[in-house]
C-alpha atoms as a PDB file:
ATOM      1  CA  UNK A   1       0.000   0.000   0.000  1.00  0.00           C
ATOM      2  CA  UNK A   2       1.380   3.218  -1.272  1.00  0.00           C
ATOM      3  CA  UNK A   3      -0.686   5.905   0.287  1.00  0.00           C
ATOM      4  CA  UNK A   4       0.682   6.526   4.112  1.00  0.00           C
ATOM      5  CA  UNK A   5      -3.072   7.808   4.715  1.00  0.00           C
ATOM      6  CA  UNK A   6      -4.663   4.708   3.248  1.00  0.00           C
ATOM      7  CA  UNK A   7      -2.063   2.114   4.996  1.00  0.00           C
ATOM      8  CA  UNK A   8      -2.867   3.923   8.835  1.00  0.00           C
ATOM      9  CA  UNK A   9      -6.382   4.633   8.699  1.00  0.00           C
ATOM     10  CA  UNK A  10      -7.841   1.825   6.570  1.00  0.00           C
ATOM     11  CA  UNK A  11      -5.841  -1.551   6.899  1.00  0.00           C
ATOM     12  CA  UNK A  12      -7.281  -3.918   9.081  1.00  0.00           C
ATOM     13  CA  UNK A  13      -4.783  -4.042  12.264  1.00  0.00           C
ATOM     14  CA  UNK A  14      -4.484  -7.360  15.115  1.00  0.00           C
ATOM     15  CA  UNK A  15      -3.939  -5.802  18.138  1.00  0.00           C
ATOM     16  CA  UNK A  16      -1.303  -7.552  20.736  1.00  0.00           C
ATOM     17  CA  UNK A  17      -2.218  -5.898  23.805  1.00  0.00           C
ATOM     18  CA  UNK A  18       0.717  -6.834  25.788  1.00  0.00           C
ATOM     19  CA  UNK A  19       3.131  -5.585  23.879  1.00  0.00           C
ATOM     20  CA  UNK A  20       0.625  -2.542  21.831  1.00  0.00           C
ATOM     21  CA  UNK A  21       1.507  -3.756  18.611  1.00  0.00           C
ATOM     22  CA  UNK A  22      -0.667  -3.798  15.838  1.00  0.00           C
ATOM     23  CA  UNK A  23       0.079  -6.791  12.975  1.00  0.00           C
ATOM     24  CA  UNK A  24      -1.529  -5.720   9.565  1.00  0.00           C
ATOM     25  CA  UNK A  25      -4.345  -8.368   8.778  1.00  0.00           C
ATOM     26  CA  UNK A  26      -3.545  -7.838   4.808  1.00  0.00           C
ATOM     27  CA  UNK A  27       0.417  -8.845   5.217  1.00  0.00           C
ATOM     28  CA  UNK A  28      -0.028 -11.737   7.555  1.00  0.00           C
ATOM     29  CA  UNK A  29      -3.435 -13.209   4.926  1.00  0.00           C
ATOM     30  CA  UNK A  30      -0.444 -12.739   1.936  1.00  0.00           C
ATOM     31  CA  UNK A  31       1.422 -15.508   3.775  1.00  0.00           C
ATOM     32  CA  UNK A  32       4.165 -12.683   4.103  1.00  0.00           C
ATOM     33  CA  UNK A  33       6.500 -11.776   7.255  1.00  0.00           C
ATOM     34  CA  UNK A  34       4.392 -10.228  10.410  1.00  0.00           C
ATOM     35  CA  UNK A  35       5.792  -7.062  10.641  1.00  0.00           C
ATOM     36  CA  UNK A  36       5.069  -5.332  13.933  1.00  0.00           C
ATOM     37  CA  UNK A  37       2.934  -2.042  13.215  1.00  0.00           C
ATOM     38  CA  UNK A  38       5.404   0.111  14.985  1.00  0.00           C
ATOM     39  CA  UNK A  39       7.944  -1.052  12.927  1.00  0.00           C
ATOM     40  CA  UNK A  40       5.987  -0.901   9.452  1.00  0.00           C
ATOM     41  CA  UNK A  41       4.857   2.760  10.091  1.00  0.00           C
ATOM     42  CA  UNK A  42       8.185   4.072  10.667  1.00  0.00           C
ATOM     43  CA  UNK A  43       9.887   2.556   8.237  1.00  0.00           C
ATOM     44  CA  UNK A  44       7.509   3.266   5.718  1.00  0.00           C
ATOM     45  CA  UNK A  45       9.457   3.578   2.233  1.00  0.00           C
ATOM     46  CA  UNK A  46       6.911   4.671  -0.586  1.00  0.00           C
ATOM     47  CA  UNK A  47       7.744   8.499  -0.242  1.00  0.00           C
ATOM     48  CA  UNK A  48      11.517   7.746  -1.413  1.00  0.00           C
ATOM     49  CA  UNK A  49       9.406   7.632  -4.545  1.00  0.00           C
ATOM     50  CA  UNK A  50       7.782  11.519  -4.110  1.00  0.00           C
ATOM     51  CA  UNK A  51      10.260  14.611  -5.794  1.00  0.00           C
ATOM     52  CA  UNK A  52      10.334  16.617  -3.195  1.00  0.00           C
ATOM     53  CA  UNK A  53      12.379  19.101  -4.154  1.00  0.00           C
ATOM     54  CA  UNK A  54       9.632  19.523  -7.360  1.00  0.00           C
ATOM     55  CA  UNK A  55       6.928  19.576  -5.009  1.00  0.00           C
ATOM     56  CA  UNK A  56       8.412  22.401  -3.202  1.00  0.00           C
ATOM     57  CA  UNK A  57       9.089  24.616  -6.094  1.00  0.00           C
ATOM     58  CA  UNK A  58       5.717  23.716  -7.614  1.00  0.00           C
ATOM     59  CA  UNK A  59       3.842  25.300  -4.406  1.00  0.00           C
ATOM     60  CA  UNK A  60       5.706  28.153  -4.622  1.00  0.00           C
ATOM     61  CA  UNK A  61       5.027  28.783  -8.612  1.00  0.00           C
ATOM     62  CA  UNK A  62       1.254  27.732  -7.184  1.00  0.00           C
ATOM     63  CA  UNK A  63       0.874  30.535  -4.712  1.00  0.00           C
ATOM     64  CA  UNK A  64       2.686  32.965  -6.641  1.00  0.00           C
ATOM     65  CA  UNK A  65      -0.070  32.429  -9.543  1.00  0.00           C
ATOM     66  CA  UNK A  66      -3.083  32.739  -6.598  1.00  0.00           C
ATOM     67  CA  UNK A  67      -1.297  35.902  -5.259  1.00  0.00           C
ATOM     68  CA  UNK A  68      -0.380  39.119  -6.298  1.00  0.00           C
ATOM     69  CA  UNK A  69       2.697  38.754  -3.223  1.00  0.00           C
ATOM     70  CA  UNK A  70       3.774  36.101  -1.950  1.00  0.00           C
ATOM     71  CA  UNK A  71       6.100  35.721   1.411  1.00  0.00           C
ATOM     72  CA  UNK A  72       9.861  34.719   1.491  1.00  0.00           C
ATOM     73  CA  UNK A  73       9.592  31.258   2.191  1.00  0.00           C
ATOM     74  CA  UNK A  74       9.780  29.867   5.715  1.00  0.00           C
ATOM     75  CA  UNK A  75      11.437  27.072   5.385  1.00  0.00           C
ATOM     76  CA  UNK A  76      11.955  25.656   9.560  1.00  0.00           C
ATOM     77  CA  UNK A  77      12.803  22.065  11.083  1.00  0.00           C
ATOM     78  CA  UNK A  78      10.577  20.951  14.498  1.00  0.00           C
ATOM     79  CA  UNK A  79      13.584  20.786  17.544  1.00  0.00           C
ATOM     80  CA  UNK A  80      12.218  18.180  18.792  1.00  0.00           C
ATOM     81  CA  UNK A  81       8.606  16.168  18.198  1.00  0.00           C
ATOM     82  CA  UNK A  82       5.749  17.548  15.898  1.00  0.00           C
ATOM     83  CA  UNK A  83       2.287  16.459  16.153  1.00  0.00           C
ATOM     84  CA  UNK A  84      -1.088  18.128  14.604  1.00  0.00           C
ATOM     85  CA  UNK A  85      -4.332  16.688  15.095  1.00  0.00           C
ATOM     86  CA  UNK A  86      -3.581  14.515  17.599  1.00  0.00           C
ATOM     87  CA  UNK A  87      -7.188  14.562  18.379  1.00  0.00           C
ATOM     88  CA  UNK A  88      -8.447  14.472  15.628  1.00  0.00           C
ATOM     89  CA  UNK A  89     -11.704  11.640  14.739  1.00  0.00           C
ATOM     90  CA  UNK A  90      -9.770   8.599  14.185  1.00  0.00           C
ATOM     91  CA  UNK A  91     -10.256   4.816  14.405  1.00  0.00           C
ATOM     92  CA  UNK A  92      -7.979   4.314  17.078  1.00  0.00           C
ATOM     93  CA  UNK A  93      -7.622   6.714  19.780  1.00  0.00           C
ATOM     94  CA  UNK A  94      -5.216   9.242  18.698  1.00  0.00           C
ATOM     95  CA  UNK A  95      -4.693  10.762  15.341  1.00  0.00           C
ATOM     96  CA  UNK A  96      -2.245  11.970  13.032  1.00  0.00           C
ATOM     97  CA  UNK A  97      -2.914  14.842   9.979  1.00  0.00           C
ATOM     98  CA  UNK A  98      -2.054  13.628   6.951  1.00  0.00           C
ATOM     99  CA  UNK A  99      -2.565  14.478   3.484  1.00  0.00           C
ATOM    100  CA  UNK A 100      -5.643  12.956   1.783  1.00  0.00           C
ATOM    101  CA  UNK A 101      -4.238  12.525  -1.795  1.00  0.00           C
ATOM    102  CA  UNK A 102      -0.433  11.995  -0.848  1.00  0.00           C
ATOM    103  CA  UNK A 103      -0.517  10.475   2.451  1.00  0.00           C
ATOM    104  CA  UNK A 104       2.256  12.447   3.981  1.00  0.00           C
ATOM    105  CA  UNK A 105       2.175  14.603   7.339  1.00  0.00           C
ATOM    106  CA  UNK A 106       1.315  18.119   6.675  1.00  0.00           C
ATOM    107  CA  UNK A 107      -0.120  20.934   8.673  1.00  0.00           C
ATOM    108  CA  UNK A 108      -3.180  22.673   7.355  1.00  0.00           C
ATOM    109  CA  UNK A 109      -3.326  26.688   6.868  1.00  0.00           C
ATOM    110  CA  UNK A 110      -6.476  27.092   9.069  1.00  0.00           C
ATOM    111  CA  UNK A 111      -3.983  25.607  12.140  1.00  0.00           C
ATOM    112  CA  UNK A 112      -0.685  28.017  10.990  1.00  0.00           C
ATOM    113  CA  UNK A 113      -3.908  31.213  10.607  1.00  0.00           C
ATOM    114  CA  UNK A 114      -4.715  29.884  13.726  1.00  0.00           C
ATOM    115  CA  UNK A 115      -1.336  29.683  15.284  1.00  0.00           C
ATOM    116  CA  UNK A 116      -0.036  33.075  14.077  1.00  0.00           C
ATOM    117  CA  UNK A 117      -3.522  35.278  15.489  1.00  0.00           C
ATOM    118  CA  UNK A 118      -3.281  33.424  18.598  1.00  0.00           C
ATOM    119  CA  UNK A 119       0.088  34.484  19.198  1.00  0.00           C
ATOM    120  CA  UNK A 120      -0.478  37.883  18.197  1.00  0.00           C
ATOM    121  CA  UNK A 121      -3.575  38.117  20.546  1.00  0.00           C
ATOM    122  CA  UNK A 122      -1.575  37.058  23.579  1.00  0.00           C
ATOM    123  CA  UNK A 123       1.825  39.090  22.424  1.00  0.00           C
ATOM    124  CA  UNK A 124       0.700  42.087  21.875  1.00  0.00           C
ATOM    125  CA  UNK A 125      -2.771  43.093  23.212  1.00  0.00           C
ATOM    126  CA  UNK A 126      -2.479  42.038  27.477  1.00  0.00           C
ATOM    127  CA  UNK A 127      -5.231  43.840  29.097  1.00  0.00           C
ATOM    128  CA  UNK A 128      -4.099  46.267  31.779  1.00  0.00           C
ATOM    129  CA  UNK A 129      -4.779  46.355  35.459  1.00  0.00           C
ATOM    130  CA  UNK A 130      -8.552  48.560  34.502  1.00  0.00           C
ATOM    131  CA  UNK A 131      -9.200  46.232  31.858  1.00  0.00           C
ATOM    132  CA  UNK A 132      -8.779  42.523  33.839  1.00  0.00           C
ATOM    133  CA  UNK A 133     -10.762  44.042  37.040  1.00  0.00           C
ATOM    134  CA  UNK A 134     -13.797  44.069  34.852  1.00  0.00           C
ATOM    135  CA  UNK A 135     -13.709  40.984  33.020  1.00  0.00           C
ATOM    136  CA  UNK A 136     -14.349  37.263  34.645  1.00  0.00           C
ATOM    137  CA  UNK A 137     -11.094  34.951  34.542  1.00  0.00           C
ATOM    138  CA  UNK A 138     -12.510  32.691  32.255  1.00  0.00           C
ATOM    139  CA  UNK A 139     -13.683  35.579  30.130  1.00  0.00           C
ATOM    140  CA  UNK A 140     -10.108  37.225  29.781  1.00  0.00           C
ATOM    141  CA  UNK A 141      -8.464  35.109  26.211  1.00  0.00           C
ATOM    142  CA  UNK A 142     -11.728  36.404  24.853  1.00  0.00           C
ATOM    143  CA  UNK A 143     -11.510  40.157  26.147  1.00  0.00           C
ATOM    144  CA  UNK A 144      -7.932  39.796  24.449  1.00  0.00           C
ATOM    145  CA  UNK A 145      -9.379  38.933  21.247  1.00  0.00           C
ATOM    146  CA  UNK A 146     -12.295  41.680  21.176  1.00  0.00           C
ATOM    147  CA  UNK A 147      -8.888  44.253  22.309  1.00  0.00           C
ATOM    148  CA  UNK A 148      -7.490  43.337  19.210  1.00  0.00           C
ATOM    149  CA  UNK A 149     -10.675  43.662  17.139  1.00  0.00           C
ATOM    150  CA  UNK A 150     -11.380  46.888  17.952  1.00  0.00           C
ATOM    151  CA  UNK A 151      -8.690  48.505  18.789  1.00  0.00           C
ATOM    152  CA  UNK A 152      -6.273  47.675  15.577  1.00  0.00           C
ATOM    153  CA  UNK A 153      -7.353  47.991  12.321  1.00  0.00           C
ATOM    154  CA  UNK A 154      -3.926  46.032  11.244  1.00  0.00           C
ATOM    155  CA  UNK A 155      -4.846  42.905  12.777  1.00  0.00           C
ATOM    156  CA  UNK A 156      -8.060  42.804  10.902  1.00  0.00           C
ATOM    157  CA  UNK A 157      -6.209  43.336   7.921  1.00  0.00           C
ATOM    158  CA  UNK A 158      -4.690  40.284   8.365  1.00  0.00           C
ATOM    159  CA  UNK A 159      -6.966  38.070   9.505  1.00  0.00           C
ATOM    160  CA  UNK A 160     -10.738  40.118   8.953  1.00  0.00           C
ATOM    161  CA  UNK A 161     -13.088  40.778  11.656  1.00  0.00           C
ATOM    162  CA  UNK A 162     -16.748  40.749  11.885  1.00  0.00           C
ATOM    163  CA  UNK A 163     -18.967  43.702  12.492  1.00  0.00           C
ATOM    164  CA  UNK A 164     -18.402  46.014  15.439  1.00  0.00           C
ATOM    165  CA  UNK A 165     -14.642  46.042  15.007  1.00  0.00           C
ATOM    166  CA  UNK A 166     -11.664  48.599  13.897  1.00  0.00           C
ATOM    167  CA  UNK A 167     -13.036  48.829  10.615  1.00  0.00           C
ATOM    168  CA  UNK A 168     -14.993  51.446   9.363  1.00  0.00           C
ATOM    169  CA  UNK A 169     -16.515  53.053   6.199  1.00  0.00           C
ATOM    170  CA  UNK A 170     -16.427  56.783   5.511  1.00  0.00           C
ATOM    171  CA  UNK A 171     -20.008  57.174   7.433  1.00  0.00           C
ATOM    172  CA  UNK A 172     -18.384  55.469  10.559  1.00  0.00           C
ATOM    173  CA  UNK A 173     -20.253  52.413  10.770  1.00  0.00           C
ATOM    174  CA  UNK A 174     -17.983  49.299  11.787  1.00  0.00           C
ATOM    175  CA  UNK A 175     -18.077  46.520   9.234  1.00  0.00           C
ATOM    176  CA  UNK A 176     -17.134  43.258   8.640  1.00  0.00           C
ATOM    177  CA  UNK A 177     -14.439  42.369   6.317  1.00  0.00           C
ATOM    178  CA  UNK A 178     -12.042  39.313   4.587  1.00  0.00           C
ATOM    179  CA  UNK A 179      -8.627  39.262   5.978  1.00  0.00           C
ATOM    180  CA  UNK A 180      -6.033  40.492   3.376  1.00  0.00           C
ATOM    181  CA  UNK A 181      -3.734  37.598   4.159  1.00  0.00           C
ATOM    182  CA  UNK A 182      -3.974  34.272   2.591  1.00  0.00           C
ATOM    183  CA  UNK A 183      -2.747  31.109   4.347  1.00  0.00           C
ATOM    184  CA  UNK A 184      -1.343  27.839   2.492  1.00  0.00           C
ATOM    185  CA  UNK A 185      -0.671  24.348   3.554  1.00  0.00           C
ATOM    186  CA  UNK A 186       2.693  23.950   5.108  1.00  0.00           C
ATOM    187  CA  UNK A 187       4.309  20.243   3.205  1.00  0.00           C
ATOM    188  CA  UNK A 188       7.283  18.658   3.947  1.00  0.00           C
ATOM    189  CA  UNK A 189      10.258  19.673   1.701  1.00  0.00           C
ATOM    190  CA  UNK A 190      12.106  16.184   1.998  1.00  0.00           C
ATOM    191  CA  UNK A 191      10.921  12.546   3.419  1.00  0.00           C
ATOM    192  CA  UNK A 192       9.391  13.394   7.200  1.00  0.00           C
ATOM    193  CA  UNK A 193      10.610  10.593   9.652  1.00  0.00           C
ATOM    194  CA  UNK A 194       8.281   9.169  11.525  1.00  0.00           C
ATOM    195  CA  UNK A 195       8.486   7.907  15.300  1.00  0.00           C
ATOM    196  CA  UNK A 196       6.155   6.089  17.921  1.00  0.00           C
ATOM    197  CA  UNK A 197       6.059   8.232  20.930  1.00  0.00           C
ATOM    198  CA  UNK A 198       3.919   6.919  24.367  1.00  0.00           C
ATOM    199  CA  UNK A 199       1.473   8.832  26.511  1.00  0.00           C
ATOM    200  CA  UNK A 200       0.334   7.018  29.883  1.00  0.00           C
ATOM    201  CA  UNK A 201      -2.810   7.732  31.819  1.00  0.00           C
ATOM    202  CA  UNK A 202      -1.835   6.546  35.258  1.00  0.00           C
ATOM    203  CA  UNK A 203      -5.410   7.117  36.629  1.00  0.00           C
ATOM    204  CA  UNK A 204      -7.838   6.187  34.151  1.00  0.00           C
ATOM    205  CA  UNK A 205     -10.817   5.221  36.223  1.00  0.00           C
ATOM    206  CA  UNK A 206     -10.356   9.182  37.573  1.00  0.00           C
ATOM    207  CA  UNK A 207      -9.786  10.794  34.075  1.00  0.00           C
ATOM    208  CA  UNK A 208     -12.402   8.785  32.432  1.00  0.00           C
ATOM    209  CA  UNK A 209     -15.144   7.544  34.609  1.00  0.00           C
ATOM    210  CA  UNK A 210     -14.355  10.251  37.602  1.00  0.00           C
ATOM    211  CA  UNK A 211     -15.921   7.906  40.342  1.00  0.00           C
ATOM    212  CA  UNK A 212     -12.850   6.880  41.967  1.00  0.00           C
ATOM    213  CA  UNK A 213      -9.781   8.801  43.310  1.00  0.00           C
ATOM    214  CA  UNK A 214      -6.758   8.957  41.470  1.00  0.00           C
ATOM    215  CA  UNK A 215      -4.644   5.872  43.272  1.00  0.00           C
ATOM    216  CA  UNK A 216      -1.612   3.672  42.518  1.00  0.00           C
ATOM    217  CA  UNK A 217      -3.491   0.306  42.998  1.00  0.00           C
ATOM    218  CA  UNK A 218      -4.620   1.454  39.045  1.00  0.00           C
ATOM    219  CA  UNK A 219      -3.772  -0.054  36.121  1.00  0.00           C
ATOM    220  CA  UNK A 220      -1.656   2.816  33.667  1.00  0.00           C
ATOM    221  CA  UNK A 221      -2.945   2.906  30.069  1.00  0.00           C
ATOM    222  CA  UNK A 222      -0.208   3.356  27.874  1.00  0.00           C
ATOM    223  CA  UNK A 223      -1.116   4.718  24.423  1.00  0.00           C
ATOM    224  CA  UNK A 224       0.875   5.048  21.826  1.00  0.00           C
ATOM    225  CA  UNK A 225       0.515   7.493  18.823  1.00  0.00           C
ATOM    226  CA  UNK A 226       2.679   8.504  16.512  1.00  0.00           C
ATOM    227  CA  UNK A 227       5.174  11.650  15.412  1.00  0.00           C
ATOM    228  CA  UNK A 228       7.066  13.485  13.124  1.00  0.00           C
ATOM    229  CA  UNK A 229      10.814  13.367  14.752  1.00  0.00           C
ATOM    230  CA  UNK A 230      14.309  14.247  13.543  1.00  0.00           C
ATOM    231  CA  UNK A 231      16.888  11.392  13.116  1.00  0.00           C
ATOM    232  CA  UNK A 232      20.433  12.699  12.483  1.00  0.00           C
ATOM    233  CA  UNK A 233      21.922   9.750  12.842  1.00  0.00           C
ATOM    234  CA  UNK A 234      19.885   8.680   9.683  1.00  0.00           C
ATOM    235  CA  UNK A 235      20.437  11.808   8.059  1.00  0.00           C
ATOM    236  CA  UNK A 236      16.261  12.145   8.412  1.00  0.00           C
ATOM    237  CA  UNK A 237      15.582  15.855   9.309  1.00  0.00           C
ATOM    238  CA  UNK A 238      11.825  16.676   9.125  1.00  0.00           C
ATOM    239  CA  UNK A 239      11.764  20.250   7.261  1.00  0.00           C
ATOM    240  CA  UNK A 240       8.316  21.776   6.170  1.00  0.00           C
ATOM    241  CA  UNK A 241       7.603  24.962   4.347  1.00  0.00           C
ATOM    242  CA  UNK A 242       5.637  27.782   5.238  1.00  0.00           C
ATOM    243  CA  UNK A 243       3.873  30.275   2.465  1.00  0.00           C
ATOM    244  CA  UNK A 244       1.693  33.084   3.040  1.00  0.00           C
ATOM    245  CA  UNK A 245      -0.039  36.013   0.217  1.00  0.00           C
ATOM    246  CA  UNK A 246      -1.517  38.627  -0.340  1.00  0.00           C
ATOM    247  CA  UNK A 247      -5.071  38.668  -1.439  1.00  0.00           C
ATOM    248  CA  UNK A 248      -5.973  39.399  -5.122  1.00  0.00           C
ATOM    249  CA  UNK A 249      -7.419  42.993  -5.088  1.00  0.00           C
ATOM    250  CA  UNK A 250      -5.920  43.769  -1.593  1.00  0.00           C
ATOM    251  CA  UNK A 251      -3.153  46.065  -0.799  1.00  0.00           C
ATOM    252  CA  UNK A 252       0.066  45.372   0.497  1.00  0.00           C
ATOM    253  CA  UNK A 253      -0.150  48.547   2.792  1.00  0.00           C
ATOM    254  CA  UNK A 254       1.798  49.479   5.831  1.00  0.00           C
ATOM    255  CA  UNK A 255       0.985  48.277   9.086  1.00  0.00           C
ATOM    256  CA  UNK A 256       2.540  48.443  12.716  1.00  0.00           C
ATOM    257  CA  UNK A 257       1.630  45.547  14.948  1.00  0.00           C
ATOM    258  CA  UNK A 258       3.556  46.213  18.083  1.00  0.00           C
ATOM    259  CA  UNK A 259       7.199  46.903  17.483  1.00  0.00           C
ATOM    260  CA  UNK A 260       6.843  45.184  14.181  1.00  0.00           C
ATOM    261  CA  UNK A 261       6.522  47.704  11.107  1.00  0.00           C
ATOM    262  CA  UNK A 262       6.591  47.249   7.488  1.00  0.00           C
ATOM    263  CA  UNK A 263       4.732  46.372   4.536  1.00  0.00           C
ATOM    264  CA  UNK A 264       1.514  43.082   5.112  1.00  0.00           C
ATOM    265  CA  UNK A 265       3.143  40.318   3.780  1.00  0.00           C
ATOM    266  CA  UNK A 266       6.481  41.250   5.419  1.00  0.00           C
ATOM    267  CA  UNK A 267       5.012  41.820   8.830  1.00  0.00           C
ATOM    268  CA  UNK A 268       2.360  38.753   8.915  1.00  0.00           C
ATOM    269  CA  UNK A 269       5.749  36.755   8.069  1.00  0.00           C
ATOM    270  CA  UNK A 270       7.710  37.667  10.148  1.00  0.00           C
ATOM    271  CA  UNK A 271       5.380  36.998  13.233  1.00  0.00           C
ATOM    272  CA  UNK A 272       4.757  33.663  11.640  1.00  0.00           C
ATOM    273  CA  UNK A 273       7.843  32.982  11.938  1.00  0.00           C
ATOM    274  CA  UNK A 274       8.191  34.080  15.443  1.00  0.00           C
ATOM    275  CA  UNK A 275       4.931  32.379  16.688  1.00  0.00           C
ATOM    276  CA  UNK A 276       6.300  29.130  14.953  1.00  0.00           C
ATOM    277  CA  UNK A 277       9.696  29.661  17.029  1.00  0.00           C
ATOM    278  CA  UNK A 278       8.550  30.897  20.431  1.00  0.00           C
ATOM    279  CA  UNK A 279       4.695  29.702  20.656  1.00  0.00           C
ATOM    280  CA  UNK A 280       4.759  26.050  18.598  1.00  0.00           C
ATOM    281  CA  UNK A 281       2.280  24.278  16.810  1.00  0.00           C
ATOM    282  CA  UNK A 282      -0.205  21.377  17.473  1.00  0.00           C
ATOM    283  CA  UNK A 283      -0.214  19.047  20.669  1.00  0.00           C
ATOM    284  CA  UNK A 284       1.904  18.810  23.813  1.00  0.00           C
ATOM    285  CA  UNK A 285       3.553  21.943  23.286  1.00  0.00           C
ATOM    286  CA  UNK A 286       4.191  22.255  27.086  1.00  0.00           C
ATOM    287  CA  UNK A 287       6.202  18.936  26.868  1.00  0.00           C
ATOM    288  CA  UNK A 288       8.462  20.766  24.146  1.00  0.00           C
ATOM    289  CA  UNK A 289       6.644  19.181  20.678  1.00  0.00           C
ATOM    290  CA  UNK A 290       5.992  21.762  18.041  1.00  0.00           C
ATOM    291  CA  UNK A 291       8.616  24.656  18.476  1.00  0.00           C
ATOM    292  CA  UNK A 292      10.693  25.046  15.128  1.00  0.00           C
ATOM    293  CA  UNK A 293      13.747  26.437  14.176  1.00  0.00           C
ATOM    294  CA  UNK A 294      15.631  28.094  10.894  1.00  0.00           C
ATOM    295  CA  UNK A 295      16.380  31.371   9.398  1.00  0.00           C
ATOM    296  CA  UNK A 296      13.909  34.340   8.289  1.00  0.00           C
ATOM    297  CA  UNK A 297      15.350  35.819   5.497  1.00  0.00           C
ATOM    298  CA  UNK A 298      13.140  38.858   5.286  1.00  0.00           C
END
């Protein structure tokens, strides 16, 4: 099976539950070798076939034909693990994104959008000591967010806003309005390398059914799910690109979001690449997955 996607999410697995490894039912009806699923996942060897290097150029050409600007490529390496859509609906009970024609690991433009306004919500519009006395704790990410609607007319440049925001027509009523910015899919520039990492639930009759206290005399659930994670030592360094442009019809105007000044695509770039850096993407970013690295050649 050629398609990553396909060989994960659709061939018929026999679960070992001592030792949490999945056989493939179609390899072991062939008569072939049982391969253990851990092993046939991370080893998988159908994207030596994929140009990569022609892929990358041919999303560049691709976005430069949507947009009337395009951004410097980002092109950054995960310093440690990488995982999106780790909760994502899945047969088994974590998840992976991957690409539905190619198969391979990617990471969708509505979670790098997502990513980049979240970090410019928490970076750059705190409330003060006024603001947080009148808002409920629970209330205050979404005070942040309403801050930055109406009170800069650059971040809803990037991003848009609905009605009741910064932006207004020559009568002064507030409208709504398409973000200038247009986010694309970040792919992999070379072959990602995959790896099995383990999360345990210690106390699983507390987490799940919550009528017993968390205790030792409990049985740990260990569930594995898998990553995308550099190998040196194989010469396997995940890389993935990041493109963003300007909106046909839109102008590439100067904005200021915090100290950051310049023209759109330059700025929205620029704190894409520092949310990417400093923030991370996807799961378990408190345990260190998702932070990249590289250079931002703006």
């Amino acid at each position: 099976m050629e398609n990553f996607n396909l060989l994960l999410n659709k061939d018929e697995q026999i679960l070992d539950k001592e030792t949490l490894e999945l056989t493939p039912l179609s390899l072991k009806d062939k008569g072939k070798k049982e391969v253990g699923r851990k092993e046939q996942l991370e080893t998988f060897s159908h994207w030596d076939k994929i140009d990569w290097s022609a892929l990358k150029v041919r999303q560049i050409n691709h976005a430069k034909l949507l947009c009337p600007v395009t951004s410097v490529p980002l092109e950054l390496s995960p310093d440690y693990r990488l995982i999106v859509g780790l909760g994502n609906p899945s047969i088994y009970e974590t998840s992976i994104t991957l690409h539905h024609i190619y198969g391979f690991p990617y990471i969708p433009a509505s979670a790098i959008k997502g990513v980049l306004r979240n970090y410019i919500i928490n970076e750059f519009f705190q409330l003060n000591a006024n603001e947080l006395a009148k808002v409920k704790k629970e209330d205050i990410g979404q005070a942040k967010e309403q801050k930055a609607l109406k009170s800069s007319i650059d971040f809803c440049h990037i991003f848009g806003c609905p009605e009741n925001s910064a932006k207004k027509n020559k009568a002064g009523k507030q409208l709504a309005f398409t973000g200038d910015i247009i986010f694309f899919d970040s792919f992999p520039t070379q072959k990602p390398n995959l790896e099995m990492d383990i999360m345990t639930v210690h106390y699983p009759k507390y987490y799940g059914e919550g009528a017993l206290p968390p205790a030792d005399w409990q049985q740990p659930n260990p569930i594995p799910f898998l990553t995308l994670k550099n190998n040196p030592v194989k010469n396997r360094i995940n890389k993935f690109q990041f493109i963003i442009g300007l909106r046909n019809g839109a102008e590439n105007r100067e904005i200021s979001i915090g100290n950051y000044k310049g023209k759109l695509v330059d700025i929205a770039t620029s704190l894409l690449f520092q949310a990417l850096t400093n923030h991370g993407i996807g799961a378990k970013n408190s345990v260190g997955y998702g932070y990249f690295s590289g250079v931002n050649k703006i």
